[in-house]
Structure formats: C-alpha cells, structure tokens
C-alpha atoms as a PDB file:
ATOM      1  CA  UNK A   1       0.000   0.000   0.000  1.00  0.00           C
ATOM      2  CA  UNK A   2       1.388   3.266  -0.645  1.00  0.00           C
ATOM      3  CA  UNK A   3       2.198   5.617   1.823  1.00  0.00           C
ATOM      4  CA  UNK A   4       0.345   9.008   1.951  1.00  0.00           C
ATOM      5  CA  UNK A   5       2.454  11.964   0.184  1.00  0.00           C
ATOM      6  CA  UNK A   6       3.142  14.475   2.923  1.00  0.00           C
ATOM      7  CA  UNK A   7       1.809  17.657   3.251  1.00  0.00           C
ATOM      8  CA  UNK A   8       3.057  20.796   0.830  1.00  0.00           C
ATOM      9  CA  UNK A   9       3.078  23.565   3.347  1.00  0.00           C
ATOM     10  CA  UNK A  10       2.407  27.026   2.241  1.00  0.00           C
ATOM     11  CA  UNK A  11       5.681  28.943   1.984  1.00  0.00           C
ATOM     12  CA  UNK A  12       5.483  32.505   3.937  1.00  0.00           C
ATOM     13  CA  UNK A  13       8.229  35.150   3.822  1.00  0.00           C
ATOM     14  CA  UNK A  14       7.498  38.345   6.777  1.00  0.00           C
ATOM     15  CA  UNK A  15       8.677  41.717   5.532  1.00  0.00           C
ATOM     16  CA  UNK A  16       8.243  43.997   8.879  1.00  0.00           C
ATOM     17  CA  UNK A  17      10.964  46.355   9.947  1.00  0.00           C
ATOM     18  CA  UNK A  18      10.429  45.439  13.753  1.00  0.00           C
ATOM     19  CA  UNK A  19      11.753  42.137  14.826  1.00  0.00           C
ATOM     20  CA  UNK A  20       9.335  41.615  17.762  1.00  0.00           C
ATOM     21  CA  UNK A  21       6.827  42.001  15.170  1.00  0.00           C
ATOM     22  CA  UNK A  22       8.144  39.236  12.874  1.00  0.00           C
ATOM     23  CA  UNK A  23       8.813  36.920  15.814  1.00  0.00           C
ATOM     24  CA  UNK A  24       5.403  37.244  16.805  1.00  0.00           C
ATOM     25  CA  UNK A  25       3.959  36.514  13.407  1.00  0.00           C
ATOM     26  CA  UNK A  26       6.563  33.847  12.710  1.00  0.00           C
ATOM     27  CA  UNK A  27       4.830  31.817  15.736  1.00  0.00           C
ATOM     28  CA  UNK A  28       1.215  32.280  15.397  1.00  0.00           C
ATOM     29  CA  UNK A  29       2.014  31.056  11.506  1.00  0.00           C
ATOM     30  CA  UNK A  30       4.052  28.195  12.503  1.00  0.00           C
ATOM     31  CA  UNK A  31       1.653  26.554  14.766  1.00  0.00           C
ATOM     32  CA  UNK A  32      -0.477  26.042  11.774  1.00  0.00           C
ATOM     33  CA  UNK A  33       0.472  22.503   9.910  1.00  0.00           C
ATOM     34  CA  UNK A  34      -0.162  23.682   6.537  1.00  0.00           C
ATOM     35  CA  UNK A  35       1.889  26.901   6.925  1.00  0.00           C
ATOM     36  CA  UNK A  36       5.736  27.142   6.834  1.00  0.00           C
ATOM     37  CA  UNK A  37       8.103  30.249   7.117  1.00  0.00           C
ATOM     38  CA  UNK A  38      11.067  30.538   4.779  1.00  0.00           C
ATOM     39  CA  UNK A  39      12.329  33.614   5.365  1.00  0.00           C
ATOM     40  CA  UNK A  40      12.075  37.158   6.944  1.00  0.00           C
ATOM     41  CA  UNK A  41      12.784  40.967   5.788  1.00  0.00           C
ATOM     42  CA  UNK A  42      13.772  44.111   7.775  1.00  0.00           C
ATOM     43  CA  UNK A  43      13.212  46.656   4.728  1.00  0.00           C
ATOM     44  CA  UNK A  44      11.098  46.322   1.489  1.00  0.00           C
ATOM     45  CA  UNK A  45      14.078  45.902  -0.355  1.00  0.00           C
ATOM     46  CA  UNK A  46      15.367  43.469   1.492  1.00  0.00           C
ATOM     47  CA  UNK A  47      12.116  41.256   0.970  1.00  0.00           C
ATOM     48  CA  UNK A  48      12.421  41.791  -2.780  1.00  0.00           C
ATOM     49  CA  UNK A  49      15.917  40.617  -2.887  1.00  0.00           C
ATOM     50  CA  UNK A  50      14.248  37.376  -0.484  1.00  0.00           C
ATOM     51  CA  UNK A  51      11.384  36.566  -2.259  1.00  0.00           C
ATOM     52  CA  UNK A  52      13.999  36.474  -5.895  1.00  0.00           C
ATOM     53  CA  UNK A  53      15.630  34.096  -3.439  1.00  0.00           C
ATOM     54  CA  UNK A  54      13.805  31.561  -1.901  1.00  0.00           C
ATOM     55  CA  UNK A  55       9.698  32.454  -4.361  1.00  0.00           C
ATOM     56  CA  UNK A  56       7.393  31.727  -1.417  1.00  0.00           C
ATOM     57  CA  UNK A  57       4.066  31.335  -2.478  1.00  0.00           C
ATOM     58  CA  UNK A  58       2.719  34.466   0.025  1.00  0.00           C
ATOM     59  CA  UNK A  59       4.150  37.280   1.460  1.00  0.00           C
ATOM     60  CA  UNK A  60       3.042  39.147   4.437  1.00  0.00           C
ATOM     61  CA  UNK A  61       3.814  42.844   3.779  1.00  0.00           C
ATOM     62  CA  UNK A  62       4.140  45.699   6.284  1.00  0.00           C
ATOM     63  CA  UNK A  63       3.993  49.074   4.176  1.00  0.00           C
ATOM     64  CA  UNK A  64       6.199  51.033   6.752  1.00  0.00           C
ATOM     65  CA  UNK A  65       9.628  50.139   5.921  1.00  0.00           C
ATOM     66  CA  UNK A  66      12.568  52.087   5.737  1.00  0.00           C
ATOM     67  CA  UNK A  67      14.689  52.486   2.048  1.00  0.00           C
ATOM     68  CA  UNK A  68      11.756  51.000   0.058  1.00  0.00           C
ATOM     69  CA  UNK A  69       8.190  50.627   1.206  1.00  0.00           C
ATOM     70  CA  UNK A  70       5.871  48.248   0.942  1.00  0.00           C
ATOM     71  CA  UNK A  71       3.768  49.100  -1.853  1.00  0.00           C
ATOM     72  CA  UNK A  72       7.123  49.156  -3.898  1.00  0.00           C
ATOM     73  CA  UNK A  73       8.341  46.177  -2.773  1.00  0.00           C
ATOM     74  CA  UNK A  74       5.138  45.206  -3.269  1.00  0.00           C
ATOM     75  CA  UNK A  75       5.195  46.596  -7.332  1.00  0.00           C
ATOM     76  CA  UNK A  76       8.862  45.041  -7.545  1.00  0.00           C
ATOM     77  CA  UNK A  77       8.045  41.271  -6.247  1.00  0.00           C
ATOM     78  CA  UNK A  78       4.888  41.248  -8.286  1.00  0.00           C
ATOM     79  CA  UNK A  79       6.753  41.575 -11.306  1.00  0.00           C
ATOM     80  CA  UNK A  80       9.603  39.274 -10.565  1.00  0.00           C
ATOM     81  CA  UNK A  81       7.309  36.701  -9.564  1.00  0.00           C
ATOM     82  CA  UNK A  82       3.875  36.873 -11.050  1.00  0.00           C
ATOM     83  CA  UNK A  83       2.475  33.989  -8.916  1.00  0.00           C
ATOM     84  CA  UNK A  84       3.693  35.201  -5.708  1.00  0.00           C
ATOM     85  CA  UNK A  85       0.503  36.331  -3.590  1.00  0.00           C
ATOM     86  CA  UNK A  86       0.841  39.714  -1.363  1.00  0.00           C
ATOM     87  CA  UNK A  87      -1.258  40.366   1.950  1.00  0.00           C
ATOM     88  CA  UNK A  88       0.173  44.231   3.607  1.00  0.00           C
ATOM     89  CA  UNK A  89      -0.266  44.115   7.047  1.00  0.00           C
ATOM     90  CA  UNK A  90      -0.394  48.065   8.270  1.00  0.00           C
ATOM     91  CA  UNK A  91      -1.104  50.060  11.552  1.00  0.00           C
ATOM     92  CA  UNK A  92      -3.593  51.645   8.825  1.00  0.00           C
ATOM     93  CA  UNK A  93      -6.893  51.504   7.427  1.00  0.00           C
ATOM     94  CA  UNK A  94      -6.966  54.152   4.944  1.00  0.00           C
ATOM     95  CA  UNK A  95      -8.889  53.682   1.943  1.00  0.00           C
ATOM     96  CA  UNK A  96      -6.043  55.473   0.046  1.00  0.00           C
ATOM     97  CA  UNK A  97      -3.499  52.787   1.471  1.00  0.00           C
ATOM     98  CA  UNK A  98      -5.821  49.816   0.740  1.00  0.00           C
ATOM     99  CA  UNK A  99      -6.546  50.946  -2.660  1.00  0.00           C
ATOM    100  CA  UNK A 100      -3.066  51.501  -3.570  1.00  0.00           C
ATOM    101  CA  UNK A 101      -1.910  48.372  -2.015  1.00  0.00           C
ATOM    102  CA  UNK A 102      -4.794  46.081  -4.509  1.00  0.00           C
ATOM    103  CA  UNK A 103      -3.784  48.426  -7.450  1.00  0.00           C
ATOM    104  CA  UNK A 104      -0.346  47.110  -7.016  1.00  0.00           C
ATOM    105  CA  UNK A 105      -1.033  43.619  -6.427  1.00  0.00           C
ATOM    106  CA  UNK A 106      -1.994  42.993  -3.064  1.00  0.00           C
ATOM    107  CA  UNK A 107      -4.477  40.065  -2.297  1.00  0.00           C
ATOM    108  CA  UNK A 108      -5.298  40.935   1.119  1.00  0.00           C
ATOM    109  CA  UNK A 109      -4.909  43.582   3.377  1.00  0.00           C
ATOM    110  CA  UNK A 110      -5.022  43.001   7.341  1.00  0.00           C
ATOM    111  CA  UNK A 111      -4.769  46.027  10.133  1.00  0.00           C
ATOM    112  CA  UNK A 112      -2.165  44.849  12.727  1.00  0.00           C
ATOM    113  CA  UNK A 113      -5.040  44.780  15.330  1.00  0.00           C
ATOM    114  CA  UNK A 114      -6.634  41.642  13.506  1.00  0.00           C
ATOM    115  CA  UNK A 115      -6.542  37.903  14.750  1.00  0.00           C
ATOM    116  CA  UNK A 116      -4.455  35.900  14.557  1.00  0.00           C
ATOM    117  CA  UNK A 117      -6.546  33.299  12.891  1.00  0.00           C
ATOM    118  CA  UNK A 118      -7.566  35.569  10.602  1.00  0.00           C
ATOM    119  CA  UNK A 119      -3.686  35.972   9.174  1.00  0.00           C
ATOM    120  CA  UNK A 120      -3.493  32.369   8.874  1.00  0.00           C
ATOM    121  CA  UNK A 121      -7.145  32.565   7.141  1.00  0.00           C
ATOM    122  CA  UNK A 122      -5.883  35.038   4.841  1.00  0.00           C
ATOM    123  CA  UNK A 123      -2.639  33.153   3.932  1.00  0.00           C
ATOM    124  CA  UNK A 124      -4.751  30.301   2.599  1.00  0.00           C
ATOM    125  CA  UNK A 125      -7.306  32.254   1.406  1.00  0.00           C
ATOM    126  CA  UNK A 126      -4.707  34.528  -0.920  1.00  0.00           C
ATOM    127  CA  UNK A 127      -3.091  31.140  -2.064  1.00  0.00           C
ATOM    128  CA  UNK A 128      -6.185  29.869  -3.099  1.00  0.00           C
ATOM    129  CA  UNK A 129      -6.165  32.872  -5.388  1.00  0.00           C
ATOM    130  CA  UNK A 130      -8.884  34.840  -3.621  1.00  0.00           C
ATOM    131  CA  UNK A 131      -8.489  38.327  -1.857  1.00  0.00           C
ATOM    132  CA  UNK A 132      -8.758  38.853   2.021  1.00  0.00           C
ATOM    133  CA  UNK A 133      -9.182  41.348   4.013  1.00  0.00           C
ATOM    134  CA  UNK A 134      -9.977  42.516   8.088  1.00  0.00           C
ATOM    135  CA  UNK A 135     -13.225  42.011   9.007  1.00  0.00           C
ATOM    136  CA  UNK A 136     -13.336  45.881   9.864  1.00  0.00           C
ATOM    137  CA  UNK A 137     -12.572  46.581   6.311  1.00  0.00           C
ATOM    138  CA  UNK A 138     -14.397  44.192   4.729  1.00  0.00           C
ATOM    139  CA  UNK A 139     -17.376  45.723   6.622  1.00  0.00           C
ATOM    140  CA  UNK A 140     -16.733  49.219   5.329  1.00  0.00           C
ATOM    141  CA  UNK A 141     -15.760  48.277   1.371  1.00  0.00           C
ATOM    142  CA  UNK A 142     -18.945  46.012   1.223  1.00  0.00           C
ATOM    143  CA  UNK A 143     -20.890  48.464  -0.909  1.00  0.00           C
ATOM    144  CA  UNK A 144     -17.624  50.383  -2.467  1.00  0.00           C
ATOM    145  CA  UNK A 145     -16.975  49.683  -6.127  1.00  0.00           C
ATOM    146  CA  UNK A 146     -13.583  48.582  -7.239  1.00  0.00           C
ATOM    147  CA  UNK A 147     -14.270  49.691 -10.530  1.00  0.00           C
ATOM    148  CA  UNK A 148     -11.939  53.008 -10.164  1.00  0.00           C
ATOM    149  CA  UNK A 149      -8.780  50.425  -9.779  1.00  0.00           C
ATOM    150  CA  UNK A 150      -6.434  50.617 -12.309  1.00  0.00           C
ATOM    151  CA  UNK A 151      -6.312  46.493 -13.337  1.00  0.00           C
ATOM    152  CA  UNK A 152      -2.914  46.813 -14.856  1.00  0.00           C
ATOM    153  CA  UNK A 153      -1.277  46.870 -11.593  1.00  0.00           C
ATOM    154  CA  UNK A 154      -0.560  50.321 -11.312  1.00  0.00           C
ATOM    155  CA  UNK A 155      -1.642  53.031  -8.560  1.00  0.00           C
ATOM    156  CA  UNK A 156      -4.697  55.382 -10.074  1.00  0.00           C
ATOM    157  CA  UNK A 157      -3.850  58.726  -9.385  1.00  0.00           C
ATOM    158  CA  UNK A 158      -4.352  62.003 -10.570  1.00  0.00           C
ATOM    159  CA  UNK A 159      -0.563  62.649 -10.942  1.00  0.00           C
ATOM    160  CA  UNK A 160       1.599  61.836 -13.650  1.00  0.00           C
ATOM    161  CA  UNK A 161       3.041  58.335 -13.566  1.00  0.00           C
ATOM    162  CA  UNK A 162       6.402  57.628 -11.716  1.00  0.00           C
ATOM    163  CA  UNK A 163       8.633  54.889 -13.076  1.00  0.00           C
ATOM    164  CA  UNK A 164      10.055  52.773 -10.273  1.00  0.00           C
ATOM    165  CA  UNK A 165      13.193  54.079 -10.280  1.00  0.00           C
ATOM    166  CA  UNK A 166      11.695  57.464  -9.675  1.00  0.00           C
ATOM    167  CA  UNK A 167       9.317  55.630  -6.494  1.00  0.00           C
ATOM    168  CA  UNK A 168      12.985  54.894  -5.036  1.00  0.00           C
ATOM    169  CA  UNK A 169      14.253  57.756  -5.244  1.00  0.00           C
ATOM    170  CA  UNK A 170      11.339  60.084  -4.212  1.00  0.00           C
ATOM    171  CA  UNK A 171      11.323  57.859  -1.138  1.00  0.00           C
ATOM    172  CA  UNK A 172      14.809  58.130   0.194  1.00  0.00           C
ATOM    173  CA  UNK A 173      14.374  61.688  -0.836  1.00  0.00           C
ATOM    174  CA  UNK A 174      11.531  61.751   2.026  1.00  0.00           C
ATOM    175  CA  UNK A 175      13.290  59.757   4.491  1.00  0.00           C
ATOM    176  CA  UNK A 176      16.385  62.573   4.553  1.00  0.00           C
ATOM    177  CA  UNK A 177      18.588  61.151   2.559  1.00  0.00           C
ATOM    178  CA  UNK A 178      21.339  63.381   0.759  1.00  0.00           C
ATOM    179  CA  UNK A 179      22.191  62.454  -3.020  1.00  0.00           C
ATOM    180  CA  UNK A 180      25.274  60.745  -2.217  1.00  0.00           C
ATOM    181  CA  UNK A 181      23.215  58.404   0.307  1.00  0.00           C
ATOM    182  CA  UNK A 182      20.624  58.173  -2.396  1.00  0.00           C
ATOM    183  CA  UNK A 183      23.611  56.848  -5.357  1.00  0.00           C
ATOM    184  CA  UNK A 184      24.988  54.581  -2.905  1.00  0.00           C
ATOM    185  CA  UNK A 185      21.976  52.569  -1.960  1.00  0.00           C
ATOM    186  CA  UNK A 186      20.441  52.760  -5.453  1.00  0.00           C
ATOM    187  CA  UNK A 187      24.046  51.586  -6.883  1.00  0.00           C
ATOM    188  CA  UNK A 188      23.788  54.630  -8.916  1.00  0.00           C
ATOM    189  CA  UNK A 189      26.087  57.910  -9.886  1.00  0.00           C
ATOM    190  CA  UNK A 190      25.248  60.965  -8.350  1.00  0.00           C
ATOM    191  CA  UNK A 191      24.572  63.307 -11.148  1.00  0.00           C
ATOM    192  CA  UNK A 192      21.711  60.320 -11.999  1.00  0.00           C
ATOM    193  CA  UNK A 193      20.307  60.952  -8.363  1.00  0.00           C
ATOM    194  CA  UNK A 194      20.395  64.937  -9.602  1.00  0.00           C
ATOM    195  CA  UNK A 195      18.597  64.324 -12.788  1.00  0.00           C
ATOM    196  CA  UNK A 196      15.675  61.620 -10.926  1.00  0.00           C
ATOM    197  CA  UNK A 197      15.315  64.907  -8.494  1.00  0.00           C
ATOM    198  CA  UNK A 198      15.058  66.975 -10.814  1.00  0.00           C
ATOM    199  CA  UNK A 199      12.381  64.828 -13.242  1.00  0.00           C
ATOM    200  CA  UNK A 200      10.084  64.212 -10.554  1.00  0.00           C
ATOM    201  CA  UNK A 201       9.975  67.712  -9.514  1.00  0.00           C
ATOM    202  CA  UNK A 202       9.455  68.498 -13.899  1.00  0.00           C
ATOM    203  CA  UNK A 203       6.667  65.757 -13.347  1.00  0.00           C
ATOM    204  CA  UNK A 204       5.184  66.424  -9.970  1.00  0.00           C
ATOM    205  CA  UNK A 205       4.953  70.188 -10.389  1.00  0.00           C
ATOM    206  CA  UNK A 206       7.211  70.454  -6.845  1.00  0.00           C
ATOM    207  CA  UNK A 207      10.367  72.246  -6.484  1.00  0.00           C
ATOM    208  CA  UNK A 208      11.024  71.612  -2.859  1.00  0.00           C
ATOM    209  CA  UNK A 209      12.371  69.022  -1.394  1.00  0.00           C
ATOM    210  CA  UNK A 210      10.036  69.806   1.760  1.00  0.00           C
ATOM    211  CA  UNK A 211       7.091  69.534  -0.955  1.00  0.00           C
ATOM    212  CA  UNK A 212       8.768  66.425  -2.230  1.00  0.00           C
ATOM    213  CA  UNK A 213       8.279  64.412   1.341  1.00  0.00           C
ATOM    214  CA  UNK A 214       4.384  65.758   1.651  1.00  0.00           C
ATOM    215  CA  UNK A 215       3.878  64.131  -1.420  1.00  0.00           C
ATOM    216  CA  UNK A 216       5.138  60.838  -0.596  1.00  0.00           C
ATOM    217  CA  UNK A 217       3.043  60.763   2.676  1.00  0.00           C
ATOM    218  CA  UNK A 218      -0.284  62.010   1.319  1.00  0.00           C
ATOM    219  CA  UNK A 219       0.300  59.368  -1.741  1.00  0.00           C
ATOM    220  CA  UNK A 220       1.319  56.442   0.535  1.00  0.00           C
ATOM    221  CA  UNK A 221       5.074  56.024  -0.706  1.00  0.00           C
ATOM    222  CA  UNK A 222       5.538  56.429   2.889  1.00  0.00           C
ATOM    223  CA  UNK A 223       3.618  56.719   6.219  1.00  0.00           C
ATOM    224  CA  UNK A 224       4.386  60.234   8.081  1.00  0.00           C
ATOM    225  CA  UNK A 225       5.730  57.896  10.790  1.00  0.00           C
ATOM    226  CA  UNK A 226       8.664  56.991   8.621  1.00  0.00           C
ATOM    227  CA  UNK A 227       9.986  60.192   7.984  1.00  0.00           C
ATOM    228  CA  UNK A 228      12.934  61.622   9.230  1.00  0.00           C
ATOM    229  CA  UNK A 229      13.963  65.099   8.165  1.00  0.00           C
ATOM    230  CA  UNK A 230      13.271  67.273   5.372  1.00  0.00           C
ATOM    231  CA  UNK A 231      16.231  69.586   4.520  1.00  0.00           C
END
C-alpha cells in the first residue's frame, strides 16, 4: 500500500521592519500545519531581494519600511514573480493605502489589530487565489466599487506616472537622505540621483524638497511615521 504523500506547506516570507513584530507573526504562523516560514525581511528591499531568493508562495507585507516601502516592494516582487501572492499588514486603514496596495497587487490587506486566525485565514485564502481582508474593512468596502482600480497593476492617481526608479528615489528623498546616500543605496552615480530629483519635480509640479516628502506621505510612498527630516 502506498504511503500518503506528505503535506506541501504554504511557503510565507514576513517583511516587517520590527523584529518583535516578525517573531510574533513567525509563531502564530508556525503553529499552523499547513503553513511554513522561509524567510524574513527588515526593509522592502530586502524582501524583494528574499522573495527572488527563496519564491514563497505568500508574502506578508508591512507598508512602513525604511529604504523601500511596501507598496514598492510590493510593485517590484509582483513583477519578478507573477504567482507570488501579497497580503500588507499596516497600523492603517486608509482607503487610500488599501486601494493603492490592490492596485499594485496585493491580495489581502489586514490592520495589525486583527486575529491571529484571521492571518493564517488570509494566507490560505490569498493562495487559493482569492483576496482577504480585516473584518473591519471588509465591513466598510462592502458596498464600495472597485471599478476606479487601475487592473494593470498600477496606482490610479491624478498625478503623472512615476517609473520605479523614480518611487525609489522620491522615497529616500523623504526619508532625509542626501544624493550621495541616495547613489549609494540605489548603486547609482550621483549626477543620476540629480537628474531623478530633478524629473520628478518636472513631473510632480514640486520644487522643494520639503514639498517632495508631503507628497510621498499624502500618496502612501511612505507613512508620516517613517519620515525623518526634510532639509
């Protein structure tokens, strides 16, 4: 008689910038036999270069991270791997955050105040190719139409169109960083960082760098928590 295959677990990488955080979720996911965690992130960057790496089959997703956000990392791992299913779990509830977060390929969206049965729920739900979200939010998009989501996997907005690149750099602009912190981490020169500065001010109208960090908070390319200065 033939033995019974064993179970294929559900591969998880955590992306969260706070390692309490990432312990925590790391248990409540492992005491589920169907679930298994592969690997964990500190920045958004950090969980694209993981998920290249090891292609779980979810990601949980804070948006808060420092160097690349969420939503980017988000945009990035989406493309790399098609298959890979999203859920952003976020302090917030926004409608602005949840849109852009589905926009860019998010299957579920949780508020850090939900169960923990309904992370694992969503984790199986979102590889089963359906989306999941917080009760709380689920409650309040239950008569909201989706129908103002862009479906190619971009953000809807009013302003011009940003090319990743340009996310990357608007972000580390926010977060304080000078140009020559900006080439470094991007692995770029810095008369490139000058020109990106100076095409998403052309493109966004702004000529401030103050300007530059209000826009990525009111847009969601970071949360006014993450910011550090603005020179």
């Amino acid at each position: 008689m033939k033995a019974p295959s064993p179970m294929t677990r559900i591969s998880v990488v955590l992306a969260d910038d706070h390692m309490l955080v990432r312990e925590g979720l790391r248990r409540l996911l492992e005491a589920e036999p169907d679930i298994e965690v592969v690997g964990e992130a500190s920045t958004g960057r950090e969980a694209v270069i993981l998920a290249r790496k090891v292609r779980p089959a979810v990601i949980v997703m804070d948006i808060a991270m420092p160097r690349l956000n969420g939503l980017e990392a988000t945009r990035q791992i989406r493309e790399i791997i098609p298959d890979a299913k999203v859920i952003i779990l976020s302090a917030y509830s926004d409608d602005a955050y949840i849109d852009s977060a589905m926009a860019l390929g998010a299957q579920g969206y949780l508020i850090k105040q939900t169960s923990a049965q309904c992370l694992s729920e969503a984790v199986r739900a979102v590889h089963k190719g359906k989306t999941y979200f917080s009760p709380a939010i689920s409650k309040r998009l239950h008569d909201q139409t989706w129908t103002s989501m862009n479906r190619q996997g971009r953000m809807k907005t009013k302003t011009p169109a940003l090319s990743s690149r340009e996310l990357e750099v608007l972000q580390l602009i926010a977060e304080g960083a000078a140009n020559k912190q900006i080439a470094a981490e991007l692995g770029i020169s810095i008369k490139t960082v000058e020109k990106h500065r100076d095409h998403l001010m052309q493109k966004l109208d702004i000529h401030d760098t103050a300007s530059l960090t209000r826009h990525a908070i009111a847009t969601g390319i970071i949360e006014s928590g993450v910011q550090l200065t603005i020179s």
